[in-house]
Protein backbone atom coordinates (compact mmCIF):
# COMPACT_ATOMS: atom_id res chain seq x y z
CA UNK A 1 0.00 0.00 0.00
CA UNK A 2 1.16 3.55 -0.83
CA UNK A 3 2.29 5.54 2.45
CA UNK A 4 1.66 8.66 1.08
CA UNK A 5 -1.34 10.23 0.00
CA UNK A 6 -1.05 11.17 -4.09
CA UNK A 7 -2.65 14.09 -5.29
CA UNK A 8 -2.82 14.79 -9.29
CA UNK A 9 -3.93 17.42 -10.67
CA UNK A 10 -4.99 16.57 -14.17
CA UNK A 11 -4.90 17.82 -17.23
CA UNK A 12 -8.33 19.10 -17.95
CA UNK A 13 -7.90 22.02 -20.63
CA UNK A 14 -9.21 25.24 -19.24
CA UNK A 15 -11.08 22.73 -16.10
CA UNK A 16 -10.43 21.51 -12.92
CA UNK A 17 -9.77 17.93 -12.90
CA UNK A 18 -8.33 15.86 -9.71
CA UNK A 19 -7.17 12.82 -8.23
CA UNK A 20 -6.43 11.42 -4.45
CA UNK A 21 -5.73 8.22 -4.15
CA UNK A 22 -4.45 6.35 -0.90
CA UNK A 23 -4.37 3.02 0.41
CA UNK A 24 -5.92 1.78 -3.40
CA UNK A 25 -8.98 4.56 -2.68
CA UNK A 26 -9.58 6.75 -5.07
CA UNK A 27 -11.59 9.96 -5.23
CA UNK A 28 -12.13 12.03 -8.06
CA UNK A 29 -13.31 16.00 -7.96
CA UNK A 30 -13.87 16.96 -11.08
CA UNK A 31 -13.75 16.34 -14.76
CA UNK A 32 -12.85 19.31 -16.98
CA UNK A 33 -15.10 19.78 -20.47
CA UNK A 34 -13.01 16.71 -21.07
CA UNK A 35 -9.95 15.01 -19.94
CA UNK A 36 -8.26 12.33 -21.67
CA UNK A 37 -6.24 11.25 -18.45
CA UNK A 38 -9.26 11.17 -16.43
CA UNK A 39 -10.28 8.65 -19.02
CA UNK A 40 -7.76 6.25 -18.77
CA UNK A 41 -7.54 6.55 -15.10
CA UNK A 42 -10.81 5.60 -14.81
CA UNK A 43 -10.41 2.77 -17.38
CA UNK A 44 -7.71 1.83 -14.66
CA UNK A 45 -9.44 1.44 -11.99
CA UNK A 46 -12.15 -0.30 -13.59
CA UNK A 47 -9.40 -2.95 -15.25
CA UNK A 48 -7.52 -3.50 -11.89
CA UNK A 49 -11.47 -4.06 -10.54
CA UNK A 50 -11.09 -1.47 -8.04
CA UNK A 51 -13.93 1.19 -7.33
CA UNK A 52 -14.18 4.96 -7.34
CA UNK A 53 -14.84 5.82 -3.48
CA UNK A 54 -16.21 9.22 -4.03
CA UNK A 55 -17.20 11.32 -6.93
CA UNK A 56 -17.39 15.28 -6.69
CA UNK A 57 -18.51 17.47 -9.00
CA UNK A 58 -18.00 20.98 -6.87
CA UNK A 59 -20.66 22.66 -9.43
CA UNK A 60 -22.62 22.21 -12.05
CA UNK A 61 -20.11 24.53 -14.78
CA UNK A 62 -19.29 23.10 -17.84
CA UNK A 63 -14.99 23.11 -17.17
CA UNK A 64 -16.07 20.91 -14.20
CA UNK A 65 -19.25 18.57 -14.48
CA UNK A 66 -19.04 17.70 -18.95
CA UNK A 67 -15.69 15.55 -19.03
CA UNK A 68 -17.23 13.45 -15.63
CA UNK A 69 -20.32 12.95 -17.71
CA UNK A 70 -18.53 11.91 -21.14
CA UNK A 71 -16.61 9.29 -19.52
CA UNK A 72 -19.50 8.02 -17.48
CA UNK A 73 -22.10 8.01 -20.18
CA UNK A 74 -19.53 6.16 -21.86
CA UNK A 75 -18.63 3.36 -19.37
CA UNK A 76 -22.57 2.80 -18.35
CA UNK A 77 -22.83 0.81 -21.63
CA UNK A 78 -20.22 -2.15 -20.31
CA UNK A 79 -19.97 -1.50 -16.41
CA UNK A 80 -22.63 -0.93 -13.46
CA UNK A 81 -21.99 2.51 -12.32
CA UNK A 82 -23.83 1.74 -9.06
CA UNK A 83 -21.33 -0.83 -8.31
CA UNK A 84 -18.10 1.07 -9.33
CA UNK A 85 -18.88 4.55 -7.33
CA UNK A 86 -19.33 4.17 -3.97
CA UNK A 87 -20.41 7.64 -3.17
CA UNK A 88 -21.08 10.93 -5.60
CA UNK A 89 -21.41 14.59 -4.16
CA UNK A 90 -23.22 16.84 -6.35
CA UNK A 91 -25.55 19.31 -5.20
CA UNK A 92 -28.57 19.57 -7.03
CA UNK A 93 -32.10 19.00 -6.86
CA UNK A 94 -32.68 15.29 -8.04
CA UNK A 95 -34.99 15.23 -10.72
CA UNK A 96 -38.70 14.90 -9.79
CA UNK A 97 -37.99 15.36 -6.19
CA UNK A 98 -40.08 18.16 -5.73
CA UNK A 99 -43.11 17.29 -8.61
CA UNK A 100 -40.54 19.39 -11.29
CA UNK A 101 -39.20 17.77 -13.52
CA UNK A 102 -37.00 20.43 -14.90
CA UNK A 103 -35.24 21.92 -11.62
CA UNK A 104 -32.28 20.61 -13.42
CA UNK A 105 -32.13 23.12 -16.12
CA UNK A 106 -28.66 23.38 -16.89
CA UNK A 107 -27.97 21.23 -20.07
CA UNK A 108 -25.26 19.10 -18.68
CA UNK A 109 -26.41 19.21 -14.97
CA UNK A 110 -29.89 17.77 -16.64
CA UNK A 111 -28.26 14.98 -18.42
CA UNK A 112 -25.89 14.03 -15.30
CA UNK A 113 -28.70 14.10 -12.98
CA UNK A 114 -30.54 11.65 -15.36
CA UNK A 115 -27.62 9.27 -15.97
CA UNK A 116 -27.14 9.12 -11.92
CA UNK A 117 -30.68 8.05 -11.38
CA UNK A 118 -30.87 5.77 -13.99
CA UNK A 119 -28.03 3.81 -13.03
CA UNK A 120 -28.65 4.10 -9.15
CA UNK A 121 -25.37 5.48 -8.08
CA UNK A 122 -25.27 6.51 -4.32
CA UNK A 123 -25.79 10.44 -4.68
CA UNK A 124 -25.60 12.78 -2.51
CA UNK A 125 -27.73 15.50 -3.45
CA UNK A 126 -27.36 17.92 -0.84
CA UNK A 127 -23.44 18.33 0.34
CA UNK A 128 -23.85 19.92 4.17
CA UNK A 129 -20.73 21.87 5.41
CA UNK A 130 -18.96 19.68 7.85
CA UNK A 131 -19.16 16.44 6.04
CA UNK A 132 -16.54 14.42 5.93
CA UNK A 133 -15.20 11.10 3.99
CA UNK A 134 -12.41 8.79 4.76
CA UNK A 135 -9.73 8.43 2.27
CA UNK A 136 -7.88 5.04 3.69
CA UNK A 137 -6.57 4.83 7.32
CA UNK A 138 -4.91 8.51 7.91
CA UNK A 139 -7.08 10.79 5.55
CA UNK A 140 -10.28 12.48 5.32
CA UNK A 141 -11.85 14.93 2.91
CA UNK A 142 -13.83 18.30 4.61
CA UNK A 143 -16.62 20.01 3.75
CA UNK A 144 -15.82 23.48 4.38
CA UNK A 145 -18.61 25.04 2.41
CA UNK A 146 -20.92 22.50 0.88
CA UNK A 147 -21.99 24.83 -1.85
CA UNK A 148 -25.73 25.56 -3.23
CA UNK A 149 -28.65 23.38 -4.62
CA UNK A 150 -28.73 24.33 -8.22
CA UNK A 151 -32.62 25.63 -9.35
CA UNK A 152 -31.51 28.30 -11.94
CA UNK A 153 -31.49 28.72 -15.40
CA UNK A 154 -28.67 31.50 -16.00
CA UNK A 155 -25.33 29.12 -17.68
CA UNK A 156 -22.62 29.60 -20.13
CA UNK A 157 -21.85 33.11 -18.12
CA UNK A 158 -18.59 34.59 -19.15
CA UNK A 159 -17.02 34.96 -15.42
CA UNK A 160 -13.29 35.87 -16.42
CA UNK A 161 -11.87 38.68 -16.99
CA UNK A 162 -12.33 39.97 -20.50
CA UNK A 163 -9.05 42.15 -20.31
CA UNK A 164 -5.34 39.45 -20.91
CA UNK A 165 -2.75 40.73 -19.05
CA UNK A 166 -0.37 38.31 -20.09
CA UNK A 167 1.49 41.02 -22.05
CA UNK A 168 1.91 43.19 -19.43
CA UNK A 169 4.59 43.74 -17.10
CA UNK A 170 4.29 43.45 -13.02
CA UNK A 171 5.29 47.06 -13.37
CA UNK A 172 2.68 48.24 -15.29
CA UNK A 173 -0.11 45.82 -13.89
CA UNK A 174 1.19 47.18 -9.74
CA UNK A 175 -1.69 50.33 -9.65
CA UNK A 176 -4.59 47.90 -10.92
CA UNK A 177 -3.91 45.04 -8.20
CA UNK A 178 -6.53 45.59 -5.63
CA UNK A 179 -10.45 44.01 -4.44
CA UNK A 180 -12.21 46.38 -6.20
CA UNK A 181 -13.93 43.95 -8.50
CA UNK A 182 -15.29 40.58 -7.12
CA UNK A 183 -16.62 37.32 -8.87
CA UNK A 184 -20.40 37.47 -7.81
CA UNK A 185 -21.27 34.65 -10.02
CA UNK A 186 -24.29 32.78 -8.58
CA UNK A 187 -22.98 29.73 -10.27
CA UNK A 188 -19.34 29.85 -8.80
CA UNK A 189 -20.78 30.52 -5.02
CA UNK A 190 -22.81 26.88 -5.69
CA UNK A 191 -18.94 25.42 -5.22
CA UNK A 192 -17.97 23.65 -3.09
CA UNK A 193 -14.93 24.10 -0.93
CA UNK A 194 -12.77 21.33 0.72
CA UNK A 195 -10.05 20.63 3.09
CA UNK A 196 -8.19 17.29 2.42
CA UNK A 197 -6.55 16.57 5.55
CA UNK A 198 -3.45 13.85 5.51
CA UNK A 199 -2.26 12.37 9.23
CA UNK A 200 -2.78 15.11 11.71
CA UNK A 201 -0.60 17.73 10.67
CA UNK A 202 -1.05 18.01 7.13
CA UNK A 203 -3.92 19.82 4.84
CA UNK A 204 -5.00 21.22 1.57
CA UNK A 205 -7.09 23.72 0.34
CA UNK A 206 -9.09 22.66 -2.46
CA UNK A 207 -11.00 25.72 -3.77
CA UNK A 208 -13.44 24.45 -6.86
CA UNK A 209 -14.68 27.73 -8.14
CA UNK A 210 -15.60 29.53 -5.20
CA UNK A 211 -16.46 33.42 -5.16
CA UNK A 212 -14.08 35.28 -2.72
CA UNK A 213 -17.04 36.17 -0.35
CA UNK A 214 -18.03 32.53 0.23
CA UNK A 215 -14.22 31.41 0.37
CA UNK A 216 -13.43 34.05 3.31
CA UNK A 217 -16.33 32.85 4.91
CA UNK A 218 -16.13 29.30 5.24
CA UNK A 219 -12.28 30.07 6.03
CA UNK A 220 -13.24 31.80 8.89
CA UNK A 221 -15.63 28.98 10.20
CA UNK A 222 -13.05 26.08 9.94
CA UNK A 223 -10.43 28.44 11.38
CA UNK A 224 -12.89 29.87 14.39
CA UNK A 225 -13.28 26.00 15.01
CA UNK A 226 -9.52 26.17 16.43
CA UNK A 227 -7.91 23.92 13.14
CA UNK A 228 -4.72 25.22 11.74
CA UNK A 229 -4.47 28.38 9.25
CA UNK A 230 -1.39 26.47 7.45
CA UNK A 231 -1.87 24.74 4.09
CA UNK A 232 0.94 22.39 2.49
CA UNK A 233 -1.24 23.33 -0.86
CA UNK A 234 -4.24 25.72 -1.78
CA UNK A 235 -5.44 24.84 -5.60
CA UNK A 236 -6.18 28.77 -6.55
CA UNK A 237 -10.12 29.17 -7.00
CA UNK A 238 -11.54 29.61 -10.47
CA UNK A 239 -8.20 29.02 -12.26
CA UNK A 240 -6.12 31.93 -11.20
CA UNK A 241 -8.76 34.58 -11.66
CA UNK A 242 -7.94 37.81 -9.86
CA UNK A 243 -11.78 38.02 -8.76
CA UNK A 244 -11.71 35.24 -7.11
CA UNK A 245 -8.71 36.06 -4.81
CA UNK A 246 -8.84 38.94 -2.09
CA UNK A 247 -6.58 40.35 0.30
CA UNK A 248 -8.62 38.99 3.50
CA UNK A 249 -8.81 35.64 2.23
CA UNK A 250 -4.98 35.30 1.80
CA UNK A 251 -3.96 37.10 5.43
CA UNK A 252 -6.02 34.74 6.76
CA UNK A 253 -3.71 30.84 5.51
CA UNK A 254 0.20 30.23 5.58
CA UNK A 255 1.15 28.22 2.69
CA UNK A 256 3.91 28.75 -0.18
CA UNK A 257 2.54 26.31 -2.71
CA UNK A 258 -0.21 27.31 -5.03
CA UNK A 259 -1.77 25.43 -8.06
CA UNK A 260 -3.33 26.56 -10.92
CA UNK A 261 -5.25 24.34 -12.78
CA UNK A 262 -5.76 25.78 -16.77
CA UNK A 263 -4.44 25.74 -19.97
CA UNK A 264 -5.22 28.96 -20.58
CA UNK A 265 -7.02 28.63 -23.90
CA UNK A 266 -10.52 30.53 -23.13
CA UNK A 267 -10.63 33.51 -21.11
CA UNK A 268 -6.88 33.96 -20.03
CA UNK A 269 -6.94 32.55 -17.03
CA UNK A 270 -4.35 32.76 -15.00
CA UNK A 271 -4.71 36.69 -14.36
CA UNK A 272 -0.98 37.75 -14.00
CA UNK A 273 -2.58 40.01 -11.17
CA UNK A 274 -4.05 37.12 -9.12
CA UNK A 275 -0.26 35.91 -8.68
CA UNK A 276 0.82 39.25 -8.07
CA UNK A 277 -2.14 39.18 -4.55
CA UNK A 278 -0.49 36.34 -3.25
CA UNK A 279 3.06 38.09 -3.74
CA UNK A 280 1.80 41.07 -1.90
CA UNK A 281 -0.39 39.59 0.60
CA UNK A 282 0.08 36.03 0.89
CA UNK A 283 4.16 36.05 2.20
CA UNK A 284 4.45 36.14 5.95
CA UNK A 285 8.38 37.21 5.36
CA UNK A 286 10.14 39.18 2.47
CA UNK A 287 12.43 36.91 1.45
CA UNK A 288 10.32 33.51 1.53
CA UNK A 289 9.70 31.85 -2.14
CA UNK A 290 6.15 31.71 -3.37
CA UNK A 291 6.25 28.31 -5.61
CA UNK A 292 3.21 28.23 -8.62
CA UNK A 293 2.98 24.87 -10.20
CA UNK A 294 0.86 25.02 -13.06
CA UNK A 295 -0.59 21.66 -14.62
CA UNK A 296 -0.18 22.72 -18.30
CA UNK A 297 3.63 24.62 -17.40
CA UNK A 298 4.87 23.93 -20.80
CA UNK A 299 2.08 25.21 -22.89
CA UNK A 300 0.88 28.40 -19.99
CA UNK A 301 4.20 29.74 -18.97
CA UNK A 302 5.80 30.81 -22.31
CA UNK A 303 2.41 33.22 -22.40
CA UNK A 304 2.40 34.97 -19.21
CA UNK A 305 5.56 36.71 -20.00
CA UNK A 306 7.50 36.48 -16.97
CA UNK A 307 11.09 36.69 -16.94
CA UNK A 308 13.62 35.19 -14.48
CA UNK A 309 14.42 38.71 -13.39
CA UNK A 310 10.54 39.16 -12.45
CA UNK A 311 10.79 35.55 -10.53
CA UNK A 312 13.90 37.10 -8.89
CA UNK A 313 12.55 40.53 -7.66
CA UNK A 314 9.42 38.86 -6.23
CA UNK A 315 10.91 35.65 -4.18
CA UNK A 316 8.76 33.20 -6.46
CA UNK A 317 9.09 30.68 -8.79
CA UNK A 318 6.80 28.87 -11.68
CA UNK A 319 7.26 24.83 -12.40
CA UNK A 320 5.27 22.46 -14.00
CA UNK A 321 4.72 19.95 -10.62
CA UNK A 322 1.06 18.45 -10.57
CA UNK A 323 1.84 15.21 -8.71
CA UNK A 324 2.03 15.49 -4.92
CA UNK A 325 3.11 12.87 -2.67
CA UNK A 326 2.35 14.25 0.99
């Protein structure tokens, strides 16, 4: 059995895609709009007849719930779903519950919530904050913020910024970096948040695509409940978006590794100004390194533009690690 507790961040185009696994358990948050590796993971565990222990899907956006339901609608044909997922978190109304059949009225929220019924797959409907699952003997996932029920029409939102700042320098971008502008998205504060907790000393922050209010807030619960303020990892909420990420919410953790999960092909996400927040307000001392791992490095990091000189003045540095062993 693996000692550690493996955390992947996949590749899931401009999505959030990831995996835990520990002690041959395996959760899964997320799917992308599609991801290829998610795929043949999951054509893994199915070969080596081992089960999915828990299924997330922190909202019902397209970059998160569509790749999940590709590769499931896919695998329902040969496999029994209800005997391959042990457990799937996804808040929405199920379908009927309440005499209406179309409270699911996002397209692919509609079709997943469908496909789970259909093939009776344990789901959770309604994720309460403060819910927790085992992950093997010495881990647990943590509801921090179990999101919103989903009974709206409003989708396909643009929520990024619709100015790049790739091309521009940390000089130039310095005036603009402030909270004035938030991500109010009624869809993004349906995300959940999570803590995955490893032994007793260890913890990440697992942000879906929460909005900066809902973020501080739940923050403030777990830490008013006396746990610890310092994260080995915090996965940056809606892909590095600047609107997502405030001054309060970064005062209040200690942690020096961030992840950014995006290829940056729709919206240009990372904001250049989300990494420069965590520069100003996330170090505790001048001279300790902020390290960014991005999960497409090789394709993203060419386009932001920063030079070793920029990684130099501001005590970070940018790599291309998406496989944790903690």
């Amino acid at each position: 059995m693996n000692t550690f507790m493996t955390i992947t961040f996949l590749q899931a185009y401009n999505g959030d895609g990831i995996h835990i696994e520990h002690d041959g358990h395996h959760v899964i948050i997320d799917g992308g709009p599609k991801c290829e590796e998610l795929e043949s993971l999951v054509g893994e565990i199915v070969a080596n007849h081992e089960i999915i222990d828990l299924l997330i899907i922190t909202h019902y956006d397209e970059d998160h719930i569509l790749g999940i339901y590709k590769i499931l609608s896919k695998l329902s044909s040969t496999v029994s779903l209800k005997n391959m997922i042990g457990e799937v978190w996804f808040n929405a109304t199920k379908i009927g519950a309440k005499g209406n059949p179309y409270m699911l009225s996002a397209n692919q929220a509609l079709k997943m919530g469908k496909l789970l019924i259909r093939n009776d797959v344990n789901w959770i409907s309604e994720v309460q904050t403060g819910k927790q699952f085992n992950i093997g003997n010495d881990g647990w996932l943590e509801v921090i913020y179990g999101g919103e029920i989903f009974e709206i029409n409003a989708e396909n939102t643009n929520l990024s910024s619709v100015y790049c700042d790739w091309k521009s320098t940390f000089q130039v971008l310095e005036p603009f970096v402030d909270d004035k502008v938030k991500d109010v998205s009624p869809v993004n504060a349906q995300s959940m948040i999570l803590v995955l907790h490893i032994g007793k000393d260890k913890q990440v922050l697992l942000t879906g695509d929460a909005t900066p209010d809902k973020l501080f807030a739940a923050l403030g619960e777990y830490l008013e409940k006396g746990n610890s303020n310092c994260f080995e990892l915090i996965k940056l909420p809606h892909h590095g978006s600047y609107r997502n990420l405030t001054k309060d919410i970064l005062e209040q953790v200690v942690c020096f590794d961030y992840v950014i999960c995006s290829n940056g092909d729709r919206y240009y996400l990372p904001d250049k100004k989300a990494l420069m927040k965590i520069f100003k307000w996330g170090r505790k001392k001048a001279t300790e390194k902020i390290r960014i791992h991005l999960n497409y490095y090789a394709d993203l990091f060419p386009k932001l533009n920063i030079s070793e000189q920029d990684m130099q003045n501001n005590h970070f540095f940018c790599d291309g690690k998406r496989i944790f062993e903690l």
